[in-house]
Protein backbone atom coordinates (compact mmCIF):
# COMPACT_ATOMS: atom_id res chain seq x y z
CA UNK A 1 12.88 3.41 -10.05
CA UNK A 2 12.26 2.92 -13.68
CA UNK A 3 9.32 5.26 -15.48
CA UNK A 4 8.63 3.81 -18.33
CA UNK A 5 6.05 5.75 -20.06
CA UNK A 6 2.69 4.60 -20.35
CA UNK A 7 1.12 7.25 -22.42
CA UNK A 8 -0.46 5.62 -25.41
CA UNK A 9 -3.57 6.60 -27.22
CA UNK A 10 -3.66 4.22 -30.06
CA UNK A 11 -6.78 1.98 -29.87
CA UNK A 12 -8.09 -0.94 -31.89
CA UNK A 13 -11.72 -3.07 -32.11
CA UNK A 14 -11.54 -6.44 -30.41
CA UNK A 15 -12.64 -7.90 -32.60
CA UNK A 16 -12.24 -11.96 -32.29
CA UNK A 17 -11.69 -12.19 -28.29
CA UNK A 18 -15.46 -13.39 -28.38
CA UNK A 19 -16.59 -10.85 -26.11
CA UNK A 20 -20.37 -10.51 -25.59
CA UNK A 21 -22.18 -7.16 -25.06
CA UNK A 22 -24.00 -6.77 -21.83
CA UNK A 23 -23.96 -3.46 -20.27
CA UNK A 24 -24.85 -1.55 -16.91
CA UNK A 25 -26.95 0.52 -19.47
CA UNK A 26 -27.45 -1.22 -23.11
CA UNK A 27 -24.08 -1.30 -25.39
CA UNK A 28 -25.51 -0.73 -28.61
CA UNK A 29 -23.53 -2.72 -31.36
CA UNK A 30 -21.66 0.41 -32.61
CA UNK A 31 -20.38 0.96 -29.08
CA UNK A 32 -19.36 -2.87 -28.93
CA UNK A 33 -17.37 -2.57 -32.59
CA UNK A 34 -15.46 0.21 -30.98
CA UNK A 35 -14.25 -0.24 -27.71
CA UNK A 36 -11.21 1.03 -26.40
CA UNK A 37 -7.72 -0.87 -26.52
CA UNK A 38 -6.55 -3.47 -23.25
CA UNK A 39 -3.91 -1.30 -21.61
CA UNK A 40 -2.18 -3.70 -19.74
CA UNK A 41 1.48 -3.40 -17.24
CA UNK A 42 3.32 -6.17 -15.85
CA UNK A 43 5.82 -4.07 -13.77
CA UNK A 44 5.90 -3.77 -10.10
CA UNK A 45 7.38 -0.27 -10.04
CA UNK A 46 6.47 3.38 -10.24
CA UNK A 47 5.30 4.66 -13.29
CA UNK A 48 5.57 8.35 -14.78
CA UNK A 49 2.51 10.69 -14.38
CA UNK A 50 -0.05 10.80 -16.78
CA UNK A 51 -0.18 14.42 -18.26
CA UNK A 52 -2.98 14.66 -19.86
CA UNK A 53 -2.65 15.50 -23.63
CA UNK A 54 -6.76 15.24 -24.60
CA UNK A 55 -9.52 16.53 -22.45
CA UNK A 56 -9.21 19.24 -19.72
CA UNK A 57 -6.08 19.86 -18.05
CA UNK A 58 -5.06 18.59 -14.49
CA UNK A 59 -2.08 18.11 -12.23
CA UNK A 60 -1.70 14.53 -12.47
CA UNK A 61 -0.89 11.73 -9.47
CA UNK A 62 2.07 9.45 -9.13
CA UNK A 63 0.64 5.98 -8.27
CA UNK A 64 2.98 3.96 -5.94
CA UNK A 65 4.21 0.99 -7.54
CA UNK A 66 1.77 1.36 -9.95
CA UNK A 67 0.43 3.62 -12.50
CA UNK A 68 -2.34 5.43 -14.40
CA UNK A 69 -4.94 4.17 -17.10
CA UNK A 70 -4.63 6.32 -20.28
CA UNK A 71 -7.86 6.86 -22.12
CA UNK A 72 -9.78 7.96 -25.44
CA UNK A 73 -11.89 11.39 -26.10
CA UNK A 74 -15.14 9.77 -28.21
CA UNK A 75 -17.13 12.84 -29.11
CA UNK A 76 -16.41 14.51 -25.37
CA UNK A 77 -17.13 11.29 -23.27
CA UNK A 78 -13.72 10.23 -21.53
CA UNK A 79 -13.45 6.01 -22.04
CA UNK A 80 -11.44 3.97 -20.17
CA UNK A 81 -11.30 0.04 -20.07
CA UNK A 82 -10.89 -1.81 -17.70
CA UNK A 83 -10.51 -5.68 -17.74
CA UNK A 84 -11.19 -8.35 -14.62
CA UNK A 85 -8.40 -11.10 -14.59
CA UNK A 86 -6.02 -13.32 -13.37
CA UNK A 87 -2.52 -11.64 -12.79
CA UNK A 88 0.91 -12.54 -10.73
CA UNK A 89 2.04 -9.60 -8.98
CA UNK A 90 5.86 -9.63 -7.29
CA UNK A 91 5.01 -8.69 -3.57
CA UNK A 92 8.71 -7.89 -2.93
CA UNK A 93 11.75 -9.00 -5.03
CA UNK A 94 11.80 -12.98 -3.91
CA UNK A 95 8.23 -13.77 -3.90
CA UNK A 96 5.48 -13.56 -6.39
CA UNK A 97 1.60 -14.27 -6.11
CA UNK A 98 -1.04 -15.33 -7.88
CA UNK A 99 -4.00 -12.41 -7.69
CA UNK A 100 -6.75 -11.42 -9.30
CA UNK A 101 -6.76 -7.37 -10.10
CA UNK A 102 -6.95 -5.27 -13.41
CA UNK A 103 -5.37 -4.74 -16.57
CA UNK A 104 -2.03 -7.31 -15.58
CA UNK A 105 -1.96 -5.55 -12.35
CA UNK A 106 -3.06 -5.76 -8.45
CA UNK A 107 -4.12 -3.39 -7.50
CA UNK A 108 -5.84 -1.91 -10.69
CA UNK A 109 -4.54 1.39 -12.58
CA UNK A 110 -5.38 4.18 -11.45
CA UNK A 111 -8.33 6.42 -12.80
CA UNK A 112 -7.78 10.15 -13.21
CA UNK A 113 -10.57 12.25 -14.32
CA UNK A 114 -11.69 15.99 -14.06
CA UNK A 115 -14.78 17.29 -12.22
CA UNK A 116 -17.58 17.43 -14.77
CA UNK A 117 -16.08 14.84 -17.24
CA UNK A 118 -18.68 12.41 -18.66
CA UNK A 119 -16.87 9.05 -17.85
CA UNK A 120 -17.49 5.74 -19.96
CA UNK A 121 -15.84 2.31 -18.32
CA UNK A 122 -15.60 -0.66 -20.49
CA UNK A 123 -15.21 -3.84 -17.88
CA UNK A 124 -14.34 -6.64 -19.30
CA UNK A 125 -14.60 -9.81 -17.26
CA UNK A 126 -11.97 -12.25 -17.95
CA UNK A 127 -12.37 -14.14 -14.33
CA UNK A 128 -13.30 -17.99 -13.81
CA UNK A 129 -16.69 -16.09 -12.08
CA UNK A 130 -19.03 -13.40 -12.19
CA UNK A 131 -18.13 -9.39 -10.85
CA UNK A 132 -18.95 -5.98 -11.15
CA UNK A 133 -17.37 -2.83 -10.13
CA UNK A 134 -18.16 -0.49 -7.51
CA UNK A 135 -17.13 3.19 -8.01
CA UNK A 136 -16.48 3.80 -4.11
CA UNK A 137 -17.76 7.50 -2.74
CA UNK A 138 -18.74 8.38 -6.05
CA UNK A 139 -22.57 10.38 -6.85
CA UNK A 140 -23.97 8.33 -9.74
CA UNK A 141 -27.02 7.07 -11.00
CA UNK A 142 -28.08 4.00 -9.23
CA UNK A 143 -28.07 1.71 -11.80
CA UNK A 144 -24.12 2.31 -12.34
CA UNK A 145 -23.61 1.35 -8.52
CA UNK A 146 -21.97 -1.44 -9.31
CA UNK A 147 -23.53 -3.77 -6.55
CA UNK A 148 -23.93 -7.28 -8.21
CA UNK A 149 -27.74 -8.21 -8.02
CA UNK A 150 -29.61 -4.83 -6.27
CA UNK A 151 -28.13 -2.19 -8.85
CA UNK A 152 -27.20 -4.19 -12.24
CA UNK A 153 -27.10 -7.50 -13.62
CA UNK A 154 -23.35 -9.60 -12.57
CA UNK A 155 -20.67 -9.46 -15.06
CA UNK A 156 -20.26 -13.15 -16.38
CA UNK A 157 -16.84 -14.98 -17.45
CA UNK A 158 -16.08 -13.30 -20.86
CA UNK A 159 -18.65 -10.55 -20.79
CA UNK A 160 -18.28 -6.87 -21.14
CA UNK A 161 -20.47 -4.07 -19.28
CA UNK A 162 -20.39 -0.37 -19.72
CA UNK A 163 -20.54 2.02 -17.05
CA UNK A 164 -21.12 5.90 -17.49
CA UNK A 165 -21.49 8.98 -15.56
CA UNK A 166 -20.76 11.67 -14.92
CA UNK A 167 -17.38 12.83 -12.25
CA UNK A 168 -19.59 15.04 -10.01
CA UNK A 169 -16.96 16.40 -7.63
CA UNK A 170 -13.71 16.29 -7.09
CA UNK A 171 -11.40 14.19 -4.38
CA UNK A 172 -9.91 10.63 -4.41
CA UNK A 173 -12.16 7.51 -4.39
CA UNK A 174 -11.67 3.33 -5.28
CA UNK A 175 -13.11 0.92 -7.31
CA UNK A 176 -13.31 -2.18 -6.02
CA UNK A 177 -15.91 -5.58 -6.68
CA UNK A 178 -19.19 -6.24 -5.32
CA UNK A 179 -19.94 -9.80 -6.33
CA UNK A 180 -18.07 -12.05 -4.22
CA UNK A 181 -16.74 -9.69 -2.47
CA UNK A 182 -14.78 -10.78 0.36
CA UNK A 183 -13.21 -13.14 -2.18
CA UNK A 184 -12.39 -11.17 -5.34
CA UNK A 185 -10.79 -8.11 -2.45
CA UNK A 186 -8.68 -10.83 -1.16
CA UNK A 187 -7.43 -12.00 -3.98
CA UNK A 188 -6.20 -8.06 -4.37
CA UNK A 189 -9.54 -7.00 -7.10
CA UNK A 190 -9.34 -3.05 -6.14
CA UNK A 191 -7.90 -0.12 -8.00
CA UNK A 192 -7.60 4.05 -6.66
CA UNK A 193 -9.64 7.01 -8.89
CA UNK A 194 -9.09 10.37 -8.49
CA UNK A 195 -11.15 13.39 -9.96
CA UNK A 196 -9.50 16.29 -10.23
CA UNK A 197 -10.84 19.82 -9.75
CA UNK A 198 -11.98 21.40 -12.96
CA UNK A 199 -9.35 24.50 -11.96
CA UNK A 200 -6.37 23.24 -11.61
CA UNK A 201 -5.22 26.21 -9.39
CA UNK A 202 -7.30 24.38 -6.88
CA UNK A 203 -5.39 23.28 -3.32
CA UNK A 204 -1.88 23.04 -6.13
CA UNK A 205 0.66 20.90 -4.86
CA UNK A 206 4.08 19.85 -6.13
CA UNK A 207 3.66 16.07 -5.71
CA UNK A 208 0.91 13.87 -5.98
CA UNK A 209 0.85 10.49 -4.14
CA UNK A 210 -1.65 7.93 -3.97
CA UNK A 211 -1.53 4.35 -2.53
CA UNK A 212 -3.80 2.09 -1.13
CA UNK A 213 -3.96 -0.26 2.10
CA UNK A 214 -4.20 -4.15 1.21
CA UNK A 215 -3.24 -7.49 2.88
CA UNK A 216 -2.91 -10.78 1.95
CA UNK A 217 -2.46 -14.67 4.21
CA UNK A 218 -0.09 -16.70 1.89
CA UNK A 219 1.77 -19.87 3.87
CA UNK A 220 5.20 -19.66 3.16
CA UNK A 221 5.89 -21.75 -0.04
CA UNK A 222 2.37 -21.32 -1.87
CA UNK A 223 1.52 -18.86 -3.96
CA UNK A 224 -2.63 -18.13 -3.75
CA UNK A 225 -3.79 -16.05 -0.70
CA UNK A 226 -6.57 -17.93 1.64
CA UNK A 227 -9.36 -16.05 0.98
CA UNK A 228 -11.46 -16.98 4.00
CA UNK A 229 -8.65 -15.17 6.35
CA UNK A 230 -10.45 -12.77 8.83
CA UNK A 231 -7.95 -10.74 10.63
CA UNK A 232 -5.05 -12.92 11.10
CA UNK A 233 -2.70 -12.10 7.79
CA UNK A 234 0.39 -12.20 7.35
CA UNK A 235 1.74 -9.66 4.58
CA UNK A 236 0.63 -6.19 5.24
CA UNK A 237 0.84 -4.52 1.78
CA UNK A 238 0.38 -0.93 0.30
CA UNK A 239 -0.41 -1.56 -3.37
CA UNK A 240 0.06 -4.99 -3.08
CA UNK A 241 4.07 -4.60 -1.72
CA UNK A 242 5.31 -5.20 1.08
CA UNK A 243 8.78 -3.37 1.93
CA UNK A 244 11.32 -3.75 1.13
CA UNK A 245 9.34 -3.85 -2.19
CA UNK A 246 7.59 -0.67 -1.44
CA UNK A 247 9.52 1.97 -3.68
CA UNK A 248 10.38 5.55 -1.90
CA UNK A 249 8.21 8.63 -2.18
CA UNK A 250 10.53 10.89 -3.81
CA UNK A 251 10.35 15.18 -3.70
CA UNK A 252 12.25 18.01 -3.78
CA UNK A 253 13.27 20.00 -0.20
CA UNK A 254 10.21 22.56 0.05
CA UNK A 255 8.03 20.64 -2.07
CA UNK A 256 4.28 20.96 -1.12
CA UNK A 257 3.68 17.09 -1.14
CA UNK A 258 0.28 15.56 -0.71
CA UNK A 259 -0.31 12.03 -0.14
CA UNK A 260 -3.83 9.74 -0.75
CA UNK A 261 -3.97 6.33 1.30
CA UNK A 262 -7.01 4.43 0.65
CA UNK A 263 -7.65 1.38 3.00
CA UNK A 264 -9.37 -2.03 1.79
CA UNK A 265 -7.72 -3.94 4.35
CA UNK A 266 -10.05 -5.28 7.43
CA UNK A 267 -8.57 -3.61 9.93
CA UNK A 268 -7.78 0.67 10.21
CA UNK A 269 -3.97 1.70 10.14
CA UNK A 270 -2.71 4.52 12.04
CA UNK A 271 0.02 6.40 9.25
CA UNK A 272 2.82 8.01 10.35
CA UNK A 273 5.19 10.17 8.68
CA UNK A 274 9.14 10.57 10.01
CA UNK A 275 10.34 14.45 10.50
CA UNK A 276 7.36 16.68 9.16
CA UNK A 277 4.00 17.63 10.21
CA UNK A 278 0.96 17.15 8.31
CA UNK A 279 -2.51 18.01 7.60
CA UNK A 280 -5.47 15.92 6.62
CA UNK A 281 -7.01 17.51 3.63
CA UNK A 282 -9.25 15.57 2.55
CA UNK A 283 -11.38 12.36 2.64
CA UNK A 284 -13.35 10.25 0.72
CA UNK A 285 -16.64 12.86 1.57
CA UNK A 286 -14.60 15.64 -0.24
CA UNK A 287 -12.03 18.68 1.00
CA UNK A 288 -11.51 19.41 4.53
CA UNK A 289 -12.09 23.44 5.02
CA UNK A 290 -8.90 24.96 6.35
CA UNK A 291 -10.57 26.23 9.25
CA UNK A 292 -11.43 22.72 10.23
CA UNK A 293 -7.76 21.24 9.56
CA UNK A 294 -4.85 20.80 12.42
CA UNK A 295 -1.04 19.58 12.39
CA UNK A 296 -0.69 15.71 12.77
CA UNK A 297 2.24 13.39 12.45
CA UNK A 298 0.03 10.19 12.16
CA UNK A 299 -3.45 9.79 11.00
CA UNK A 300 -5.51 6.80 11.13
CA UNK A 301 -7.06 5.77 8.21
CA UNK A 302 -10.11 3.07 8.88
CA UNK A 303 -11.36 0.64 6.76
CA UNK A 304 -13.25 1.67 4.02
CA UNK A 305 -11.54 5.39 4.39
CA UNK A 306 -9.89 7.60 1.86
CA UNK A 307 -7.42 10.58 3.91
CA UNK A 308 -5.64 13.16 1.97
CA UNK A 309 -2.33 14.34 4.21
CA UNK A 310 -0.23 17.81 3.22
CA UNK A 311 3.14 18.82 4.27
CA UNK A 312 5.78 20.67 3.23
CA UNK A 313 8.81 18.65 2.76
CA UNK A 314 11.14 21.31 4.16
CA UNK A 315 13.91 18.82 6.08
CA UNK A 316 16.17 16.87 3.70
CA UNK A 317 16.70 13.12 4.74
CA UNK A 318 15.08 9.43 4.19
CA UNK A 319 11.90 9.91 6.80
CA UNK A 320 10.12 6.63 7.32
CA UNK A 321 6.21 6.22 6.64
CA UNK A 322 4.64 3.32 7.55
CA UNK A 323 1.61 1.90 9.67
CA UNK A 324 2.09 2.23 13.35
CA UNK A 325 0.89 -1.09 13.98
CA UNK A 326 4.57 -2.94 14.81
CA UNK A 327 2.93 -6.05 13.17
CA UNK A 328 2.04 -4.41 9.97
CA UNK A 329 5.64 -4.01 9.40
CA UNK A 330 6.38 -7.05 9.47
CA UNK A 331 6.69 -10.02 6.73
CA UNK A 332 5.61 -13.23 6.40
CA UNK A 333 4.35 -13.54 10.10
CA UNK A 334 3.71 -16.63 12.22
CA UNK A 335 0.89 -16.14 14.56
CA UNK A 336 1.82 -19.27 16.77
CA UNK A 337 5.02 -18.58 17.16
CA UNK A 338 6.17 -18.68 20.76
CA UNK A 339 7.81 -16.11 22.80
CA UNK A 340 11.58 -17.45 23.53
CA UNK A 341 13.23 -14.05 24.69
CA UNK A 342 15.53 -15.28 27.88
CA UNK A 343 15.37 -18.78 26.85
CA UNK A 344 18.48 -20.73 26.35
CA UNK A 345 17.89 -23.53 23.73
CA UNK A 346 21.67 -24.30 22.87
CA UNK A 347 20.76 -27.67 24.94
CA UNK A 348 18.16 -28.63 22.42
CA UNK A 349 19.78 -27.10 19.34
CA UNK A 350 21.89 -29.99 18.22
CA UNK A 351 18.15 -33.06 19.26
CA UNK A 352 15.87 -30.87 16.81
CA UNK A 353 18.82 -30.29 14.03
CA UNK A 354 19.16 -34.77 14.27
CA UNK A 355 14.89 -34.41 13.46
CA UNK A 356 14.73 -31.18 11.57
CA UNK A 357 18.24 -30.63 9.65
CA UNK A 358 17.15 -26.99 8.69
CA UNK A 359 15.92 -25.90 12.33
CA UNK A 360 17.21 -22.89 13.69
CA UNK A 361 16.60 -21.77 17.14
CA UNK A 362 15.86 -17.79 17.44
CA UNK A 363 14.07 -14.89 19.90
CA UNK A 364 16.83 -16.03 23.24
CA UNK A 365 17.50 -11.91 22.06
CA UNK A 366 14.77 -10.88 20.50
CA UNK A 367 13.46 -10.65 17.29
CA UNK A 368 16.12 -8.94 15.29
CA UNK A 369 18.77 -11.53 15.41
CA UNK A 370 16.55 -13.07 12.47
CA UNK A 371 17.52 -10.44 10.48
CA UNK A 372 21.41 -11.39 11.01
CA UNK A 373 20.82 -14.98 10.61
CA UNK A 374 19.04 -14.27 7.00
CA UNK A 375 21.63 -11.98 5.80
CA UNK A 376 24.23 -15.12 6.43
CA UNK A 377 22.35 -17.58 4.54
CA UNK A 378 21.99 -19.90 8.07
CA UNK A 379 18.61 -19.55 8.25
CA UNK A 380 16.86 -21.19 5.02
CA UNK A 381 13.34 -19.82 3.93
CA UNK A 382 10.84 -21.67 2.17
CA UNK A 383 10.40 -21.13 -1.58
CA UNK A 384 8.67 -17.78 -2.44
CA UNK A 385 8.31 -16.00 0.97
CA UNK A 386 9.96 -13.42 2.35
CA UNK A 387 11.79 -12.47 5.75
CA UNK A 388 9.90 -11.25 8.79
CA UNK A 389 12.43 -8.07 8.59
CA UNK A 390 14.25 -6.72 5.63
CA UNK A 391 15.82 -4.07 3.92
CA UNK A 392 18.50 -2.97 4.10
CA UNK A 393 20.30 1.14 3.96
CA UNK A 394 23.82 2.52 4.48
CA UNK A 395 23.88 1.88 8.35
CA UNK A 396 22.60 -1.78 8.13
CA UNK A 397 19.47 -3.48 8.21
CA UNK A 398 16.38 -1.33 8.78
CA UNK A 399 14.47 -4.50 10.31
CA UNK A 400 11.40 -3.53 8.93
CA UNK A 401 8.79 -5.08 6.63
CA UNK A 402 5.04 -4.73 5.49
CA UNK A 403 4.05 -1.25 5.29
CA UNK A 404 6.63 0.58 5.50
CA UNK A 405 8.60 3.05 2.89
CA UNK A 406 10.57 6.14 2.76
CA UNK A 407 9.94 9.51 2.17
CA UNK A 408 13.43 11.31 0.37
CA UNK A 409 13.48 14.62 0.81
CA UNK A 410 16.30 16.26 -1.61
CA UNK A 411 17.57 19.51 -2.83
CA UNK A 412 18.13 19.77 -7.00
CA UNK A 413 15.65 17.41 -8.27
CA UNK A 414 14.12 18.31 -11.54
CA UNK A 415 10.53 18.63 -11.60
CA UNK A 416 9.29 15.39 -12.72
CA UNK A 417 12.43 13.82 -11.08
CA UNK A 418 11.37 10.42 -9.24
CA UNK A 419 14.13 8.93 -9.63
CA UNK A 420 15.15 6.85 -6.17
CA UNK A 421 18.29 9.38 -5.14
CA UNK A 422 19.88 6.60 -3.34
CA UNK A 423 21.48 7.10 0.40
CA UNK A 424 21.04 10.46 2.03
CA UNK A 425 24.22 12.11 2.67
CA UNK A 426 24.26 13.50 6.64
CA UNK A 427 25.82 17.05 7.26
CA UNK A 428 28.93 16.52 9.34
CA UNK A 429 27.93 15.96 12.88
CA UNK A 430 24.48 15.19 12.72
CA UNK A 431 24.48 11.21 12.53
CA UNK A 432 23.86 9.43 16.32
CA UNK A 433 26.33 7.59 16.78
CA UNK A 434 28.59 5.16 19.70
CA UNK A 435 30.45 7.14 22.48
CA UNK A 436 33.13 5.77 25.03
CA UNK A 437 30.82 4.59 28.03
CA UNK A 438 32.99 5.65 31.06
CA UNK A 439 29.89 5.37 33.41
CA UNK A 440 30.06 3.18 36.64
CA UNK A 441 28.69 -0.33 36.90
CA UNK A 442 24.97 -0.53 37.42
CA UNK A 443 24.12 -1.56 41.02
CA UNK A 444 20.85 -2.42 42.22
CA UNK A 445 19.22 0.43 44.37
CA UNK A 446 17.67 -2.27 46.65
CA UNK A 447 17.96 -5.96 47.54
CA UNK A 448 15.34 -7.69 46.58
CA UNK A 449 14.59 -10.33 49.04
CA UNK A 450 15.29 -10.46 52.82
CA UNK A 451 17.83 -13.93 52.14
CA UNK A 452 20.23 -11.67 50.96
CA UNK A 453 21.24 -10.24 54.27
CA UNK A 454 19.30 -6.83 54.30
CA UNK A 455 16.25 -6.06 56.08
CA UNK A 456 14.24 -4.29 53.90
CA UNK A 457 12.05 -0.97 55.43
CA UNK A 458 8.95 -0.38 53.72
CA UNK A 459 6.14 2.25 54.03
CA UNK A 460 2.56 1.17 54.27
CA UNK A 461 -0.33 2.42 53.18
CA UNK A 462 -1.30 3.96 56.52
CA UNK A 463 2.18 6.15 56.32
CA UNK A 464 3.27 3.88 59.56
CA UNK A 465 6.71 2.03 58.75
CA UNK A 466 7.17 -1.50 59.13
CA UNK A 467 9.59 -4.36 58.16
């Protein structure tokens, strides 16, 4: 994982980008000569944390595959900007797509703030349409709502708004469109915020994840999601990758690790988590009291939701997290595609191959077999896609896709060590493995049919035998 450091305060007027002032609440002309500089990041990888070095302190989080939007002080308001546009994001190493998200990414940089800070968002819209922004779960005046048409004005092509208020309480939220909704979410417009407690001895933890829950329906070969999809997608994405694109959640052994999963998908996800128990500490309605919290090795996050888990990571290994929905980890699904387990199609392999030279007949096993097939280059994909299963770690191919990652539990690391630690190394004599299999042949424990020469005795209902 590379961790580039995104910590820059310079800023700069845009002046000529054209940009005309229209605001959530009036941007007076010296607030238009002076707003803050377009931070923008291309890379599909984790970024460092943001430690804050203006403003008040706070224990920062580490956005998954993505990162966190540095800022300005202007006489104690905290300004961010944020700008609407076109961007290609890499959904796993192979394929690419064209989105629409925030500041060169999908989804959007993350906001940090601290409980009480007076907040000022520049929003920039650089779309082909109108937006807004919504500043999910957040208490705000109503006029800084952000829904397009009952609480403000839309955003037009090459306009700028300003929101402002102030970060009432802490906890994690989004921020996400509402203009075109279904639309501008589909084409991956959403980005995580999280407001910090104003003492930072509040609920401490070690780590700080946060993530959220998106999909996307792009045919194989294209590159721009359908946008009118309902339920039926077919890349099941946590920040917009899809393992194995998804980078590992990395902490030390005894860590207290908390992780914030935000869904904008339209469908709920059950997460699980490998090896450890956890705790749901909060939600998108604030912290959970400890009285009211109990031990949980998957929690279902619905649609709409923000859920806060805790654990500590006190069992070294690679522990899987992912969706419990088998289809959500999964890439690059076809809906229609026909059941074949059992089927013998060797018949038929060699009529298709004269009509279809690339055909390739699979599931007389199951599904997995795709997985070998891919990995010897006999099975050909279409340009930018990606295989239904992938990924691959020191015992083979994990078979897994969509929303799935690893947690990497290690002794040693340094404190702001996120470094991916590569393969886990397994104390002697705790890996499953193959034993000799000096067991009997398996016999049937009863015909089953009377034509092969046994009468069979059955008990009926009444408790009286009969044949």
């Amino acid at each position: 994982m590379n961790l580039p450091n995104l910590n820059r305060r310079g800023f700069f007027k845009l002046a000529g980008l054209g940009l005309a002032g229209l605001a959530a609440s009036s941007v007076s002309k010296v607030a238009m000569a002076a707003i803050p500089e377009i931070v923008s990041a291309e890379a599909a990888n984790t970024q460092a944390p943001l430690h804050p070095n203006t403003g008040r302190p706070y224990n920062p989080v580490v956005t998954l595959n993505g990162w966190s939007l540095p800022w300005r002080m202007n006489k104690g308001v905290k300004e961010f900007h944020l700008v609407a546009e076109s961007v290609v994001r890499e959904i796993a190493p192979g394929m690419k797509a064209n989105l629409w998200g925030y500041n060169g990414q999908s989804p959007g940089p993350t906001i940090e703030v601290v409980e009480g800070d007076r907040v000022r968002i520049y929003v920039t819209n650089r779309l082909p349409e109108k937006t807004s922004v919504h500043w999910h779960g957040q208490r705000l005046p109503n006029g800084m709502d952000g829904v397009s048409g009952l609480s403000q004005p839309p955003i037009e092509p090459g306009k700028t708004f300003m929101y402002e208020f102030e970060a009432k309480r802490p906890g994690t939220f989004m921020y996400h469109p509402h203009a075109d909704e279904m639309l501008q979410m589909a084409m991956g417009m959403m980005g995580s915020w999280v407001t910090h407690p104003k003492n930072p001895k509040f609920m401490p933890v070690d780590r700080d994840f946060i993530f959220l829950l998106n999909a996307y329906d792009i045919d194989p070969g294209s590159y721009t999601p359908k946008v009118n999809t309902m339920l039926d997608f077919n890349l099941w994405t946590w920040n917009s990758r899809a393992f194995p694109g998804i980078d590992p959640i990395v902490v030390r052994k005894n860590d207290r690790v908390r992780i914030r999963v935000g869904n904008l998908t339209m469908t709920n996800h059950p997460i699980h988590l490998h090896g450890h128990e956890f705790e749901v500490t909060g939600t998108d309605g604030g912290w959970v009291p400890a009285s009211a919290r109990w031990p949980e090795v998957t929690t279902d996050v619905a649609v709409g939701q923000m859920r806060a888990v805790e654990f500590i990571a006190n069992e070294p290994g690679d522990w899987a997290l992912h969706c419990h929905k088998s289809h959500h980890t999964m890439n690059a699904m076809g809906h229609n595609v026909p059941t074949l387990i059992g089927v013998k199609q060797n018949d038929l392999i060699k009529k298709i191959g004269d009509l279809v030279p690339d055909y390739m007949p699979m599931g007389e096993t199951g599904m997995s077999e795709m997985t070998d097939m891919a990995e010897m280059m006999e099975m050909p994909l279409p340009v930018n896609t990606l295989p239904m299963m992938a990924g691959k770690d020191q015992f083979g191919a994990i078979e897994m896709g969509g929303m799935f990652t690893t947690v990497k539990v290690r002794e040693g690391l340094a404190r702001n060590d996120y470094k991916d630690p590569g393969f886990y190394k397994h104390p002697k004599g705790t890996v499953a493995h193959e034993v000799e299999n000096d067991l009997p042949p398996v016999s049937r424990a009863m015909p089953s049919t009377k034509e092969e020469g046994v009468e069979m005795t059955v008990r009926k209902p009444n408790g009286h035998v009969g044949h």
